[in-house]
N, C-alpha and C. Protein backbone atom coordinates (compact mmCIF):
# COMPACT_ATOMS: atom_id res chain seq x y z
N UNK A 1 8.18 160.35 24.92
CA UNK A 1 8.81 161.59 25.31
C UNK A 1 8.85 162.52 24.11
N UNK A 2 8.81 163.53 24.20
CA UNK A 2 9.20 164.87 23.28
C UNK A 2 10.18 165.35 23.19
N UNK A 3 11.02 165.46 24.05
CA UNK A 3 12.28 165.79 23.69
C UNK A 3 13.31 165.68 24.93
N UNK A 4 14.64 166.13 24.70
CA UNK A 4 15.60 166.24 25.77
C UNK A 4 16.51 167.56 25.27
N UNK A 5 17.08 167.96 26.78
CA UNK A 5 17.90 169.11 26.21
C UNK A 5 18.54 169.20 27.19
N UNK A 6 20.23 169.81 27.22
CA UNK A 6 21.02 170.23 28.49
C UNK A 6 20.83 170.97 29.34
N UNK A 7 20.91 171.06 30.79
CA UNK A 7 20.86 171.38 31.55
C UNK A 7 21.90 172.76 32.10
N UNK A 8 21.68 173.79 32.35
CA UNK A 8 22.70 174.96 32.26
C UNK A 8 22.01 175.31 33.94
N UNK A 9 23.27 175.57 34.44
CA UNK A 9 23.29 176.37 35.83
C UNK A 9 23.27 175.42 36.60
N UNK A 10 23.01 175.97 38.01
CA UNK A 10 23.21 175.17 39.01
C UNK A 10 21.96 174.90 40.25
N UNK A 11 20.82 175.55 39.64
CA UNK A 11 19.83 175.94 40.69
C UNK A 11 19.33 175.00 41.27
N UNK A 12 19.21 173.25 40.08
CA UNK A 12 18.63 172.04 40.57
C UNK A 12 19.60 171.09 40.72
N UNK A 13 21.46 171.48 40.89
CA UNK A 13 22.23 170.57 41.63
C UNK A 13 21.89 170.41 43.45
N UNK A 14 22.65 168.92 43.31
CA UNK A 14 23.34 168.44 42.70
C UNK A 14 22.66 167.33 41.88
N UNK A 15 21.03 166.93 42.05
CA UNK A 15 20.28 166.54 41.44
C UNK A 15 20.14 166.28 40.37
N UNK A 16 20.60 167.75 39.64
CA UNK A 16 20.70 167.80 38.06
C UNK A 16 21.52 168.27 37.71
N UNK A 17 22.83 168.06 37.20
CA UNK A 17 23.76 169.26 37.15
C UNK A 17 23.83 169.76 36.02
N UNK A 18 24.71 171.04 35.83
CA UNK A 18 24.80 171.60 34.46
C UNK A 18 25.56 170.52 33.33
N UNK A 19 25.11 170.86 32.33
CA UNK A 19 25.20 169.72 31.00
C UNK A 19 24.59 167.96 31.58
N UNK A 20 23.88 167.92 32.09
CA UNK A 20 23.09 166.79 32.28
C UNK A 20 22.17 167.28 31.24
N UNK A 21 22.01 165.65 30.65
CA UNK A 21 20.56 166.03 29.55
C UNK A 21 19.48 165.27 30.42
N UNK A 22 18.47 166.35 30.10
CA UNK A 22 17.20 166.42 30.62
C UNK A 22 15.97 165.78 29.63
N UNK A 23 15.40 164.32 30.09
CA UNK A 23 14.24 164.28 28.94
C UNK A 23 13.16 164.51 29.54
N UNK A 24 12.11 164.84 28.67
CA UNK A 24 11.10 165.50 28.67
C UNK A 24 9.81 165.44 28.22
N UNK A 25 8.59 165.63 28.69
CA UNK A 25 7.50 165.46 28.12
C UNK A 25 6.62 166.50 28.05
N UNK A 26 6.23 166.97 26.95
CA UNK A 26 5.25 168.33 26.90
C UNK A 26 3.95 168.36 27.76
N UNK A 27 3.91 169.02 27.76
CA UNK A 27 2.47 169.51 29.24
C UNK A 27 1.43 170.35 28.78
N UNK A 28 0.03 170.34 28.22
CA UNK A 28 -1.06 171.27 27.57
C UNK A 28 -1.05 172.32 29.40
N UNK A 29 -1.28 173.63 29.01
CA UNK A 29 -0.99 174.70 29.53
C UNK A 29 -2.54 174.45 30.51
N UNK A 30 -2.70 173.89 31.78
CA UNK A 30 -3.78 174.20 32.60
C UNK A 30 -3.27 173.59 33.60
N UNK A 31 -3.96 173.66 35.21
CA UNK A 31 -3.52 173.81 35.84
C UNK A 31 -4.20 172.17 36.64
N UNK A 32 -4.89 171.71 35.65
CA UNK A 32 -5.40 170.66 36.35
C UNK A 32 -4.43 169.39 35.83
N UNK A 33 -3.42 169.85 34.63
CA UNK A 33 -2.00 168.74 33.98
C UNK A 33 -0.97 169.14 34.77
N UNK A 34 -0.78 169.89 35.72
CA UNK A 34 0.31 170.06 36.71
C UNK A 34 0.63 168.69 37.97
N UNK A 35 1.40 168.16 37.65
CA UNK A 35 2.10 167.20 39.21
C UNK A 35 2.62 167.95 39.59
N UNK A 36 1.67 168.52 40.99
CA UNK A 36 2.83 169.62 41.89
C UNK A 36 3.49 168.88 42.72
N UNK A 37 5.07 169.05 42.96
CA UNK A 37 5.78 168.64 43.76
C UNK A 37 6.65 168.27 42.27
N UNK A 38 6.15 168.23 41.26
CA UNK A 38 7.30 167.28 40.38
C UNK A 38 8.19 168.71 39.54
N UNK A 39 9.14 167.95 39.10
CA UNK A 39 10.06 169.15 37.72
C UNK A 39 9.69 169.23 36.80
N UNK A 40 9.67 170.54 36.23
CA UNK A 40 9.39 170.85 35.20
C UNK A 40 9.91 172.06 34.32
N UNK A 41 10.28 171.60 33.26
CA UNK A 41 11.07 172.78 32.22
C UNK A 41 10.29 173.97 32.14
N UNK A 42 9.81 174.97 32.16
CA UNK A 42 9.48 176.37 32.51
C UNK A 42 9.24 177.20 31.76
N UNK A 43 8.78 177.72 30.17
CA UNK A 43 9.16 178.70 29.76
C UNK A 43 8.11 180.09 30.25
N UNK A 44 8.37 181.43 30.73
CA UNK A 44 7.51 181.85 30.97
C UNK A 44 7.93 183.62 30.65
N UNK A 45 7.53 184.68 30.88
CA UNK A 45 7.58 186.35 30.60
C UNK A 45 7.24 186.98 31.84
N UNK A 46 8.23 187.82 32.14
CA UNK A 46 7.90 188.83 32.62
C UNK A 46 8.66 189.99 32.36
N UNK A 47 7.72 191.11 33.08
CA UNK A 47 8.32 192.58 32.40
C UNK A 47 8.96 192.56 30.43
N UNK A 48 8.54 191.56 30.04
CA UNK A 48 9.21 191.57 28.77
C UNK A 48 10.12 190.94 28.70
N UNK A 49 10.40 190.26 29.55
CA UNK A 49 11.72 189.27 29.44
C UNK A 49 11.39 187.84 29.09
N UNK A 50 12.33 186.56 28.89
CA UNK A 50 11.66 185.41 28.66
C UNK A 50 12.85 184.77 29.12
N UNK A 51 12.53 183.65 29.60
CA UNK A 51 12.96 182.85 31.01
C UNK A 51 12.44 181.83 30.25
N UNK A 52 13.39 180.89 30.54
CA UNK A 52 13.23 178.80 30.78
C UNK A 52 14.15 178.76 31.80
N UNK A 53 13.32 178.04 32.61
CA UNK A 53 14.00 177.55 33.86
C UNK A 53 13.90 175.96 34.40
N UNK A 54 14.65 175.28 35.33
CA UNK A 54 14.30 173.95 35.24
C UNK A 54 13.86 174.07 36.45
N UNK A 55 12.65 173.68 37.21
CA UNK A 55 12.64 173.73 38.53
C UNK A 55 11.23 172.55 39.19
N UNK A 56 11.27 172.70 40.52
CA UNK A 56 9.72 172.16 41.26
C UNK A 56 8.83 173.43 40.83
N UNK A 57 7.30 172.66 40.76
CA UNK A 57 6.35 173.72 40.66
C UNK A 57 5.64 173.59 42.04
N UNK A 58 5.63 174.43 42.66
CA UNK A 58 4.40 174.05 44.17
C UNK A 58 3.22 174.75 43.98
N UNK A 59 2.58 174.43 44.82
CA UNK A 59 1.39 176.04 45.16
C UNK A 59 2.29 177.10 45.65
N UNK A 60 1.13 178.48 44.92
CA UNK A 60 1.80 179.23 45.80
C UNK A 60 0.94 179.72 47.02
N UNK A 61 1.18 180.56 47.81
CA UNK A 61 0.23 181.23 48.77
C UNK A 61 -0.50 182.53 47.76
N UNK A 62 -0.45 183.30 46.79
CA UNK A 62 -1.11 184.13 46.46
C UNK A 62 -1.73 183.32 45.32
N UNK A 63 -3.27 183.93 45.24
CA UNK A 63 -4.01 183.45 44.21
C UNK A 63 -3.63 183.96 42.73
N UNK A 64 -3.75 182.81 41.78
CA UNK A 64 -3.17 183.19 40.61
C UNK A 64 -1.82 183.09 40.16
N UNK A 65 -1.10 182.50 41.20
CA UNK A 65 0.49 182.60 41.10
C UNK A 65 0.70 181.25 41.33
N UNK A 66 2.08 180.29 40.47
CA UNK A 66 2.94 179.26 41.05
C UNK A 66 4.11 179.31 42.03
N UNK A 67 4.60 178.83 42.38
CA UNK A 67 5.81 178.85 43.21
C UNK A 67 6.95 178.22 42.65
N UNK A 68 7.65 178.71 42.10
CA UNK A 68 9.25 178.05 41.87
C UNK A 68 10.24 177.75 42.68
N UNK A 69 10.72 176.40 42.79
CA UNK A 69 11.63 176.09 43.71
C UNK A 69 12.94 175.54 43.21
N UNK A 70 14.06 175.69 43.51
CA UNK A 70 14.95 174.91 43.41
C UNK A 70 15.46 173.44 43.82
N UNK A 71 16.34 173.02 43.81
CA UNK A 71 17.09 171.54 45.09
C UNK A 71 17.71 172.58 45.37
N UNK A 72 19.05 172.99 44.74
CA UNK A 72 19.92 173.93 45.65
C UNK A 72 19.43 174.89 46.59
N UNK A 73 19.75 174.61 47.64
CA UNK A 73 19.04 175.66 49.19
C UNK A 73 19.84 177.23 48.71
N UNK A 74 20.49 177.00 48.12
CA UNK A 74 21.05 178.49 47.93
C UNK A 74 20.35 179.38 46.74
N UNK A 75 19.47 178.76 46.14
CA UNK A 75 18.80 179.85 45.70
C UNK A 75 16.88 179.79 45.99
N UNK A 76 16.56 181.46 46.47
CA UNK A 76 15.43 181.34 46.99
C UNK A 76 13.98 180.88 45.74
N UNK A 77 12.75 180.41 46.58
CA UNK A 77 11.93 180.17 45.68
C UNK A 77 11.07 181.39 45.04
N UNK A 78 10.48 181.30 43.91
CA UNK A 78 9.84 182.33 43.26
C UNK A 78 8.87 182.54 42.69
N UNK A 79 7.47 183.23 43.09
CA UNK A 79 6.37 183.33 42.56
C UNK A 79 6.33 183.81 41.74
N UNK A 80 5.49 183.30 40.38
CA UNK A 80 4.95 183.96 39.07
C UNK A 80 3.35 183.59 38.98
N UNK A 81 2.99 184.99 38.20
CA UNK A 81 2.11 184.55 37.70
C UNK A 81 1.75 183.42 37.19
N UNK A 82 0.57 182.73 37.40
CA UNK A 82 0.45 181.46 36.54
C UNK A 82 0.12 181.87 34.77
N UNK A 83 -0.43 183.04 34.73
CA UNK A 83 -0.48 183.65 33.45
C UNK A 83 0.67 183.78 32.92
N UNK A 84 1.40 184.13 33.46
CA UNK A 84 3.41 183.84 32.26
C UNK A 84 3.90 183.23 31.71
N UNK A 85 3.05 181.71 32.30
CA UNK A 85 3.72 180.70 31.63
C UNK A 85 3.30 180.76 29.84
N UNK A 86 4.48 180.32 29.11
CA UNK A 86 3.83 180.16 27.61
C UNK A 86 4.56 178.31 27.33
N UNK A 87 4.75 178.10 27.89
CA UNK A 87 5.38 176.20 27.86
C UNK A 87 5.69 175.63 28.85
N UNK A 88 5.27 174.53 29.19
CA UNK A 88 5.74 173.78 29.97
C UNK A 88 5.77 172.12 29.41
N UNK A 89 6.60 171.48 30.51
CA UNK A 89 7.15 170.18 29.96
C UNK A 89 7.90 169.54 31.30
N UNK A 90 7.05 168.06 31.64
CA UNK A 90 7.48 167.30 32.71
C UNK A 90 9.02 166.54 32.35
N UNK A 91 9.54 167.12 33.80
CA UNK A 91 11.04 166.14 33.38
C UNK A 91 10.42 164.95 33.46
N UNK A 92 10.88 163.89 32.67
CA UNK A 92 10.50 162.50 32.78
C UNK A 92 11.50 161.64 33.47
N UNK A 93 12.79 161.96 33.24
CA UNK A 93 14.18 161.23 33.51
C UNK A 93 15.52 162.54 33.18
N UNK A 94 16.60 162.15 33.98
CA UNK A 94 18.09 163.18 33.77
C UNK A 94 19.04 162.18 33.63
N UNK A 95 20.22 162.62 32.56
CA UNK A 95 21.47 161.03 32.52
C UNK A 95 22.31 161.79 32.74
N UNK A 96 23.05 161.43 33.68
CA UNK A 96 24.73 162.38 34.04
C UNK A 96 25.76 161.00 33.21
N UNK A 97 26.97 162.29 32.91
CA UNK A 97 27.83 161.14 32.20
C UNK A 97 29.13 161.45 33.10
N UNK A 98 29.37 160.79 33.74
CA UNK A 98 30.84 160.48 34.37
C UNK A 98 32.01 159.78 33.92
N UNK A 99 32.96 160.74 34.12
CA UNK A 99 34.53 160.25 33.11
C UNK A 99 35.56 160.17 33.94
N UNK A 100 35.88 158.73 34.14
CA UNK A 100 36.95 158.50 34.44
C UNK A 100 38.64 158.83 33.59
N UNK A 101 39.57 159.86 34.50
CA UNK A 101 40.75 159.84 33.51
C UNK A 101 41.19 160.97 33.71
């Protein structure tokens, strides 16, 4: 693995929740190292902005674009360019810590 890091928000509860650490494995940027259907840490641009997100990658329906999905049904899925991406990285495993008290 390459690394792990916490988990912020709520988009991939209850699956993953916020401050769950997330480990991780780096991903070379093409489209033939993608497991679609699996999670993956996200970093990507648009309009000038820069985004990491934790999410599913699917197909999308427009050519040239991925599909971002959540677990939580409450937030909708989202096409990007596949050109935006500048990192990606397969979740490998998530550890929740539960406290009794």
């Amino acid at each position: 693995m390459d690394g792990a890091i916490y988990a912020r928000g709520d988009s991939m509860s209850p699956l993953i929740a916020s401050g769950d650490i997330v480990i991780f494995k780096k991903v070379e940027l093409h489209p033939d190292n993608i497991i679609w259907g699996s999670i993956y840490i996200i970093s990507y641009t648009l309009d000038g902005d820069d985004f990491t997100v934790l999410k599913y990658i699917r197909h999308s329906s427009k050519d040239g674009y991925i599909r971002l999905e959540s677990y939580n049904p409450r937030f909708d899925p989202q096409d990007i360019p596949s050109s935006s991406i500048t990192a990606l990285a397969l979740v490998k495993a998530s550890i929740t810590f539960h406290t009794i008290g």
